[in-house]
Structures are given as C-alpha cells and as structure tokens.
C-alpha atoms as a PDB file:
ATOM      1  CA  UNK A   1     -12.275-103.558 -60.559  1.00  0.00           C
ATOM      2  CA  UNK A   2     -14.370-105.111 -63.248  1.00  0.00           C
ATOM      3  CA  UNK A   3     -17.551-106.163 -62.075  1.00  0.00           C
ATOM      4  CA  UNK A   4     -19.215-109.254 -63.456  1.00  0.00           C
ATOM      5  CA  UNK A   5     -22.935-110.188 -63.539  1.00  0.00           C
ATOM      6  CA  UNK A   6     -24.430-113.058 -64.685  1.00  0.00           C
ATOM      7  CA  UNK A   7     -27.291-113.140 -67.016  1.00  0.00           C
ATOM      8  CA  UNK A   8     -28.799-116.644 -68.877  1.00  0.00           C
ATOM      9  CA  UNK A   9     -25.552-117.950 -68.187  1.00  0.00           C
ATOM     10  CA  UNK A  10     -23.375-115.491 -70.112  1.00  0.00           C
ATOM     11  CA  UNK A  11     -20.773-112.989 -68.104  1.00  0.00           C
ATOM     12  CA  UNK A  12     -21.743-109.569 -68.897  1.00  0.00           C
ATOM     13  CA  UNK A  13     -19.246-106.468 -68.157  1.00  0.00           C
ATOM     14  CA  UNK A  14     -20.787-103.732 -66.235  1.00  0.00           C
ATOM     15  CA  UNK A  15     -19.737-100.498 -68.399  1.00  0.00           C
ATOM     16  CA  UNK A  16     -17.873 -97.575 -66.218  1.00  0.00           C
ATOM     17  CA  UNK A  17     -20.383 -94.697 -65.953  1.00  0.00           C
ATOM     18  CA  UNK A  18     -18.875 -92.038 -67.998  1.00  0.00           C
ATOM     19  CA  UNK A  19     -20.828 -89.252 -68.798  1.00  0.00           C
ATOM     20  CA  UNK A  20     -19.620 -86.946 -72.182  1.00  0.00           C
ATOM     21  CA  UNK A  21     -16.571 -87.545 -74.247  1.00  0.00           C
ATOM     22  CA  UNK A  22     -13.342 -89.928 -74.108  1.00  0.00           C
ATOM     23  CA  UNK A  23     -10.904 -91.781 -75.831  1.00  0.00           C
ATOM     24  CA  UNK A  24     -11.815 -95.647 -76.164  1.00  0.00           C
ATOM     25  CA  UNK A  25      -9.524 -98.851 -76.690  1.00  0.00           C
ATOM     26  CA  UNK A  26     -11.933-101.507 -78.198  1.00  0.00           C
ATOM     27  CA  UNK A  27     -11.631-105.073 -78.614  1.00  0.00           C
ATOM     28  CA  UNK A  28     -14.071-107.044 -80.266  1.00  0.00           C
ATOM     29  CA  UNK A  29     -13.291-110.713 -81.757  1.00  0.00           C
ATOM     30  CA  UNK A  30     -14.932-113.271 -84.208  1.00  0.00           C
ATOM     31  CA  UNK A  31     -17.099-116.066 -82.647  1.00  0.00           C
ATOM     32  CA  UNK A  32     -14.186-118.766 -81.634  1.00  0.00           C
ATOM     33  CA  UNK A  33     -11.333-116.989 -83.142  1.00  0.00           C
ATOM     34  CA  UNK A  34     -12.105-117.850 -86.790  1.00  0.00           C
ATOM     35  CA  UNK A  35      -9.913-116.255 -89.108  1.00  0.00           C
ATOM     36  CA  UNK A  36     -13.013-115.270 -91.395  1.00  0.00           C
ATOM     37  CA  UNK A  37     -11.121-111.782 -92.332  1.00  0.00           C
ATOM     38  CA  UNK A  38      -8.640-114.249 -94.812  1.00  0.00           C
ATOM     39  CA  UNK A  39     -11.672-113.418 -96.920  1.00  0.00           C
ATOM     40  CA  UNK A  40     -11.017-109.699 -98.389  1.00  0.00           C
ATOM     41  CA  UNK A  41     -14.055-110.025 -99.313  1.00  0.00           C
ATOM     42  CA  UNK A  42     -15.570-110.018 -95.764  1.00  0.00           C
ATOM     43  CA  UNK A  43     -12.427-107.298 -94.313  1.00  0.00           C
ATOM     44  CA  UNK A  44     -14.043-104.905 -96.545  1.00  0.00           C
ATOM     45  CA  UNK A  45     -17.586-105.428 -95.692  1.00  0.00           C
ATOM     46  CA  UNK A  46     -16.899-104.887 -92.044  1.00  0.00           C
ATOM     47  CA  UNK A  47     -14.620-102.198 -92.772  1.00  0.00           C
ATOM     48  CA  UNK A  48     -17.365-100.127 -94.775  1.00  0.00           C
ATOM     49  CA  UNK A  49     -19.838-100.953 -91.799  1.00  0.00           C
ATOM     50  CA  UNK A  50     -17.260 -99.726 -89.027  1.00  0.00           C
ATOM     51  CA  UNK A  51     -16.856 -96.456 -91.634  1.00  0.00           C
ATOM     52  CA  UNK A  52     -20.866 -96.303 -91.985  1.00  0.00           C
ATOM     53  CA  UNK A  53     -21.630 -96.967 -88.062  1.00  0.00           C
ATOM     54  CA  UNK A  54     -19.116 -94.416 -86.700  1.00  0.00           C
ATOM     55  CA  UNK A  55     -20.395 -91.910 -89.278  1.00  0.00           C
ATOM     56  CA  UNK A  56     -23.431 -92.323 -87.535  1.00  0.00           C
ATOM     57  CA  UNK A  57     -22.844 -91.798 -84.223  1.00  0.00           C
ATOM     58  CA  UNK A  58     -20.321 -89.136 -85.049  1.00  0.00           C
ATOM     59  CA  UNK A  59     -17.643 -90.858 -84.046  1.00  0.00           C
ATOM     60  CA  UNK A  60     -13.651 -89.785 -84.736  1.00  0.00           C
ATOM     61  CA  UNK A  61     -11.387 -92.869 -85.774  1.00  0.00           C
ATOM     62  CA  UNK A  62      -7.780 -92.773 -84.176  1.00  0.00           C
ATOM     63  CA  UNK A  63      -6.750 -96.132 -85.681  1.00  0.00           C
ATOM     64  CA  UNK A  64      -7.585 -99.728 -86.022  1.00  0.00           C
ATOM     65  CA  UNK A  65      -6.722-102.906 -87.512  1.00  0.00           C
ATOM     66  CA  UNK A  66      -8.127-105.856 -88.848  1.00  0.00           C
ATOM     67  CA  UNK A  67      -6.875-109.352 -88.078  1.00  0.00           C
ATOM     68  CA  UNK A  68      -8.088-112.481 -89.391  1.00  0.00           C
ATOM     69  CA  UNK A  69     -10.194-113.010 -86.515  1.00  0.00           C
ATOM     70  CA  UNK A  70     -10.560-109.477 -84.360  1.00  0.00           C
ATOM     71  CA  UNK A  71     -10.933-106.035 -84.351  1.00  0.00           C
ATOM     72  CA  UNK A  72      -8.616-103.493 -82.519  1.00  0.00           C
ATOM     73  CA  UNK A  73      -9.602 -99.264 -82.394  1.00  0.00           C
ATOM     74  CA  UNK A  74      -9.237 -96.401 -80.805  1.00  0.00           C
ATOM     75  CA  UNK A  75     -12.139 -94.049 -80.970  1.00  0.00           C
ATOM     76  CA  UNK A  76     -13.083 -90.869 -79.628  1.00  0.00           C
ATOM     77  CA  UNK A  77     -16.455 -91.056 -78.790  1.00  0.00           C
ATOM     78  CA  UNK A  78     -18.667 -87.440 -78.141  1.00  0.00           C
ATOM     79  CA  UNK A  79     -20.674 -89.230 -75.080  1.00  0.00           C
ATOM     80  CA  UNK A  80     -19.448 -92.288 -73.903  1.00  0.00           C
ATOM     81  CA  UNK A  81     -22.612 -93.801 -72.910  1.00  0.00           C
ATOM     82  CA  UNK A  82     -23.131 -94.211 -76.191  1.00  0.00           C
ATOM     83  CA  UNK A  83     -20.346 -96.987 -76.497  1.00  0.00           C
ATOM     84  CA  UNK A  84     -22.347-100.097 -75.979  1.00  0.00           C
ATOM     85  CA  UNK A  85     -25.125 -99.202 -78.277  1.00  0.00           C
ATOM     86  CA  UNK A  86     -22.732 -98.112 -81.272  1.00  0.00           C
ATOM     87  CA  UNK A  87     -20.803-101.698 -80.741  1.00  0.00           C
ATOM     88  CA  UNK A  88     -24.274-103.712 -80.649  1.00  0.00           C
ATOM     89  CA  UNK A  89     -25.194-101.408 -84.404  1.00  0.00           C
ATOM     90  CA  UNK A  90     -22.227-102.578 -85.439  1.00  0.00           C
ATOM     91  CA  UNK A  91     -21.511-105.697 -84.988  1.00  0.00           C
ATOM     92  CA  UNK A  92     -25.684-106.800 -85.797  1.00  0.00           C
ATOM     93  CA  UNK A  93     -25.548-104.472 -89.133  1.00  0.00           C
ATOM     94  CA  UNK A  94     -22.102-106.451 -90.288  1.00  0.00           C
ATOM     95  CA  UNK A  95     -23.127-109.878 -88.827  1.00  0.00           C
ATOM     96  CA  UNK A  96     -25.916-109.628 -91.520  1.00  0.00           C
ATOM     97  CA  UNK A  97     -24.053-108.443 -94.205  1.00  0.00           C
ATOM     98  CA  UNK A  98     -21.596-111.063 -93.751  1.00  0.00           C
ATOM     99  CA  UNK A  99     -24.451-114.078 -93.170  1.00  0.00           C
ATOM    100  CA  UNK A 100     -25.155-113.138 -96.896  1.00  0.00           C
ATOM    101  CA  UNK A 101     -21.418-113.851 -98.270  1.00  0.00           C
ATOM    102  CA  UNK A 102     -20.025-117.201 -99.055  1.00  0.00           C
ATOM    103  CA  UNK A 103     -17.358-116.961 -96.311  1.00  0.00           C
ATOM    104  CA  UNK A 104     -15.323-120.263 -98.136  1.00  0.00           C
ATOM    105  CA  UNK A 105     -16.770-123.318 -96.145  1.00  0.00           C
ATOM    106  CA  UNK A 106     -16.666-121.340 -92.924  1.00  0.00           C
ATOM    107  CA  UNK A 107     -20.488-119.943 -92.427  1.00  0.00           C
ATOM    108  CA  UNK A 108     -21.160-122.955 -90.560  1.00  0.00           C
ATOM    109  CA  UNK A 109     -19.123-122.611 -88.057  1.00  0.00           C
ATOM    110  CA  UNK A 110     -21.270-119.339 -86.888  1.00  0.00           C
ATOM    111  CA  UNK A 111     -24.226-121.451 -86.463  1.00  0.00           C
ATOM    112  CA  UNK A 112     -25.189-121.967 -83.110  1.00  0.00           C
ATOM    113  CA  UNK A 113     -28.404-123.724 -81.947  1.00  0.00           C
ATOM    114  CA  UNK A 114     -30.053-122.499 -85.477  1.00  0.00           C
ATOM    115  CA  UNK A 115     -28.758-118.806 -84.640  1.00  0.00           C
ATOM    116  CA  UNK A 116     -26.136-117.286 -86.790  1.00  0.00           C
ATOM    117  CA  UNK A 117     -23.921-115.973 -84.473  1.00  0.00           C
ATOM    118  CA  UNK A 118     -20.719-113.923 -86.060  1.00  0.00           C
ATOM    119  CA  UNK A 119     -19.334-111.723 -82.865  1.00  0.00           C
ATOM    120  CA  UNK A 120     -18.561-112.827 -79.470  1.00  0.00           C
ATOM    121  CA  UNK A 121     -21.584-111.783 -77.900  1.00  0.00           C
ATOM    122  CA  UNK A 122     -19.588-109.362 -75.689  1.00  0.00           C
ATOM    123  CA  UNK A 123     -16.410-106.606 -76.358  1.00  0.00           C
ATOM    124  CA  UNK A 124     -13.540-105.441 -73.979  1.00  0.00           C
ATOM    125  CA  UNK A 125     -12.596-101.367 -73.763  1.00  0.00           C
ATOM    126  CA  UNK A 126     -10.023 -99.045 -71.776  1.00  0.00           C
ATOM    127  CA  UNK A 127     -10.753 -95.469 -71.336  1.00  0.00           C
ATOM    128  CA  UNK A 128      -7.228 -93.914 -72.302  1.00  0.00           C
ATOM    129  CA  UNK A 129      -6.728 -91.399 -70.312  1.00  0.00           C
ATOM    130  CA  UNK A 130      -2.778 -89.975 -71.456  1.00  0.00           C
ATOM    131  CA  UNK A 131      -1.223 -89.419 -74.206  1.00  0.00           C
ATOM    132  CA  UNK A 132       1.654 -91.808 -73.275  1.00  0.00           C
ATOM    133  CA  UNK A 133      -1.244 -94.701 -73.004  1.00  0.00           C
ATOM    134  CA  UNK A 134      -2.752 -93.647 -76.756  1.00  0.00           C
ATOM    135  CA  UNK A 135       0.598 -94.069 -78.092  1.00  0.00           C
ATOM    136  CA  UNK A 136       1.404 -97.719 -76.797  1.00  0.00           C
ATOM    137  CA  UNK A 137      -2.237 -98.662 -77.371  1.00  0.00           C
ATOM    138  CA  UNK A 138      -1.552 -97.454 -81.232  1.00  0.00           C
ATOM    139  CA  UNK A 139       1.956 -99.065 -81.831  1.00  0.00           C
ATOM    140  CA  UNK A 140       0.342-101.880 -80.105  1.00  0.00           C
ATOM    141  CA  UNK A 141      -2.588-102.091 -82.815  1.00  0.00           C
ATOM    142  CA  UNK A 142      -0.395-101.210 -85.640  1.00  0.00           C
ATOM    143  CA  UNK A 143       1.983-104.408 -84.859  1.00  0.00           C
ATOM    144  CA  UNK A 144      -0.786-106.373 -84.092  1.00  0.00           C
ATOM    145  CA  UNK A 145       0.259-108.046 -87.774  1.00  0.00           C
ATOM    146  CA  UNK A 146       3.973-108.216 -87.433  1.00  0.00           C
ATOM    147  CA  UNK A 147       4.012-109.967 -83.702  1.00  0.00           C
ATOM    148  CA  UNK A 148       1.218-112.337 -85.790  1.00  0.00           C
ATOM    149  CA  UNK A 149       3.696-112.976 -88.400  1.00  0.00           C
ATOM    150  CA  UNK A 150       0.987-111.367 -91.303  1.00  0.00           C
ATOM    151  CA  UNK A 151       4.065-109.139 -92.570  1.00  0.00           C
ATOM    152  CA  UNK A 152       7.400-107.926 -91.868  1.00  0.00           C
ATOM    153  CA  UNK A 153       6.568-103.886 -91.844  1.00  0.00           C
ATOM    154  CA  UNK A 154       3.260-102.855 -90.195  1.00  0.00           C
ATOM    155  CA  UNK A 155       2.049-100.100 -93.052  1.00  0.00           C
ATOM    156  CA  UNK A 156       1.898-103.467 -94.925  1.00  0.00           C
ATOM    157  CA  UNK A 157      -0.868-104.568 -93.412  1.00  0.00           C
ATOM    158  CA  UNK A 158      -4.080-103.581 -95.657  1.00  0.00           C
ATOM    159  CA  UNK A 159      -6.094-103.630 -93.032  1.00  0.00           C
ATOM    160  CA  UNK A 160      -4.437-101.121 -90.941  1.00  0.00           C
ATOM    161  CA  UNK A 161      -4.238 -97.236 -89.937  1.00  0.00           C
ATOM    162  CA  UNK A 162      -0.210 -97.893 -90.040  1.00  0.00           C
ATOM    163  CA  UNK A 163       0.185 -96.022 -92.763  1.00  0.00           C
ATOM    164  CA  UNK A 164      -1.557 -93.076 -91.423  1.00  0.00           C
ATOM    165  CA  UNK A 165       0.685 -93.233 -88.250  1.00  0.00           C
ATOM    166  CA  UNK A 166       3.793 -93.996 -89.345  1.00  0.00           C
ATOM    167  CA  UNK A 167       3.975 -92.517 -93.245  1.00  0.00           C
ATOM    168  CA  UNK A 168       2.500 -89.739 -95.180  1.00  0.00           C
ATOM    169  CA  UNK A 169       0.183 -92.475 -96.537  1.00  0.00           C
ATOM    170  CA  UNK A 170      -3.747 -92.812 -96.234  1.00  0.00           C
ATOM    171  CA  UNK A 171      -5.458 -96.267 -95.089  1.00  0.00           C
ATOM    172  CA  UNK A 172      -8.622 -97.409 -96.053  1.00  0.00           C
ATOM    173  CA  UNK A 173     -10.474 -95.835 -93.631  1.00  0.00           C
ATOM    174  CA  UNK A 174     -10.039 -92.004 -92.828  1.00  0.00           C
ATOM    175  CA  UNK A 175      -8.356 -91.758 -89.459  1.00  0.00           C
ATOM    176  CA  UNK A 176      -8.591 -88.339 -87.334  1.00  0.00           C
ATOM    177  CA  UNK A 177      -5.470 -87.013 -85.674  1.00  0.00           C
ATOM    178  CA  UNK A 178      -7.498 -84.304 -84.668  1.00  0.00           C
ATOM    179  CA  UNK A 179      -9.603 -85.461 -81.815  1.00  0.00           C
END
C-alpha cells in the first residue's frame, strides 16, 4: 500500500525502506505535461545530466527513454536509499541548465508564483523484483514512442535505449546489460 502524507499541501510518497541494492522503474514527468523535449536542444541537455548524475552516484543504466514531456528508466541502484536524493540532483542540476535555454516560447509556462519550476515536484518508482517484470517494464519503455505515435519502429526513437535492446546498435547513452 502506498502511503500518503501531506506536507504544505503537496502529497508526498513515503519511499519503501530498502536497504542495499535493487532494480528501479522510474517515472518522472515535466511540470503539466509540456512537451519541452520537441526541443533537441533541451533532450540532450537532460540526457548529458541523467549520464553525469548516475555517473555520480555509480549508478548502472538498464534503459530509458525520452518523451516530449517524461522520463522513463530502469536503474540499478548500489543502495537504494540513495534513490530520492539522486532524483532531487537530477532533476535541480537539469532544471537549471534548462532555465538557461530558450525553450521556443515555452519557459513561461514553468513559472510558478516567481519560481521556475521544470519537474513535477515529485517521481513514481517500482522495485522490479523478476526478470519477467524487467522485461515488460523495458518493452514497455522502448514503445513508449510507437503507442505515442512518435514513430513506427521503436530503435527509431533518438531518445531511446531501443537500439541497445533490440539491435546490435548503441544509443546515446551507454546502457549496462550487466547489472
């Protein structure tokens, strides 16, 4: 059961209290679903953040994608606790990277009460705990872009680990099938 608690009048998830490694299925989306990553421009910045930030924490990347307004992954994260602070590095080093761009006409819609505000404030996970559930939550990700009508084929999606998955190709960003 998910647990809510409410805090200045914002839901906040409690986080399961996982101690040491697991497999992650992260959500996070785009202040009120704007379709900001249109702009390659601004897909790439977050993508070399997400690259940087995991780097950091010494994170493995299963797969992702990108769509025009959300994120999709699968991690494997070394200590789970560790979740919630690598999302909030994340998403505050991109959301200022991205206040800096001319996002075309759109950078005031992330403006709220003088606060520029890019994320949703909060991000939804699933510990996966089989191998069956890591491959639906990956063919899931990976036609994230065809059930959006983005492209026919999902290793045409640029902003994708497709490619990785489902050719002998490499995607942007180095996924581990080691993990």
């Amino acid at each position: 059961l998910i647990q809510i608690e409410y805090h200045q009048n914002m839901p906040v998830r409690k986080r399961l209290q996982i101690k040491g490694n697991a497999t992650t299925f992260i959500t996070t989306t785009v202040t009120d679903w704007i379709p900001v990553f249109k702009n390659q421009e601004a897909a790439f910045l977050v993508l070399n953040q997400l690259e940087e930030t995991i780097h950091h924490y010494q994170i493995k990347l299963i797969g992702y994608v990108l769509m025009p307004s959300h994120l999709h992954m699968v991690l494997f994260l070394p200590k789970y606790e560790l979740l919630s602070e690598f999302m909030m590095s994340f998403k505050a080093l991109s959301s200022r990277k991205l206040k800096k761009l001319n996002l075309g006409g759109l950078s005031h819609k992330f403006y709220q009460n003088g606060k520029f505000r890019f994320w949703k404030p909060r991000f939804d996970d699933l510990v996966i705990v089989s191998e069956k559930q890591l491959r639906i939550k990956l063919e899931y990700i990976h036609n994230n872009p065809v059930k959006a009508g983005l492209v026919t084929k999902a290793t045409d999606w640029t902003f994708s680990s497709a490619v990785d998955w489902l050719e002998k190709g490499e995607s942007y960003l180095k996924v581990n099938k080691d993990f």
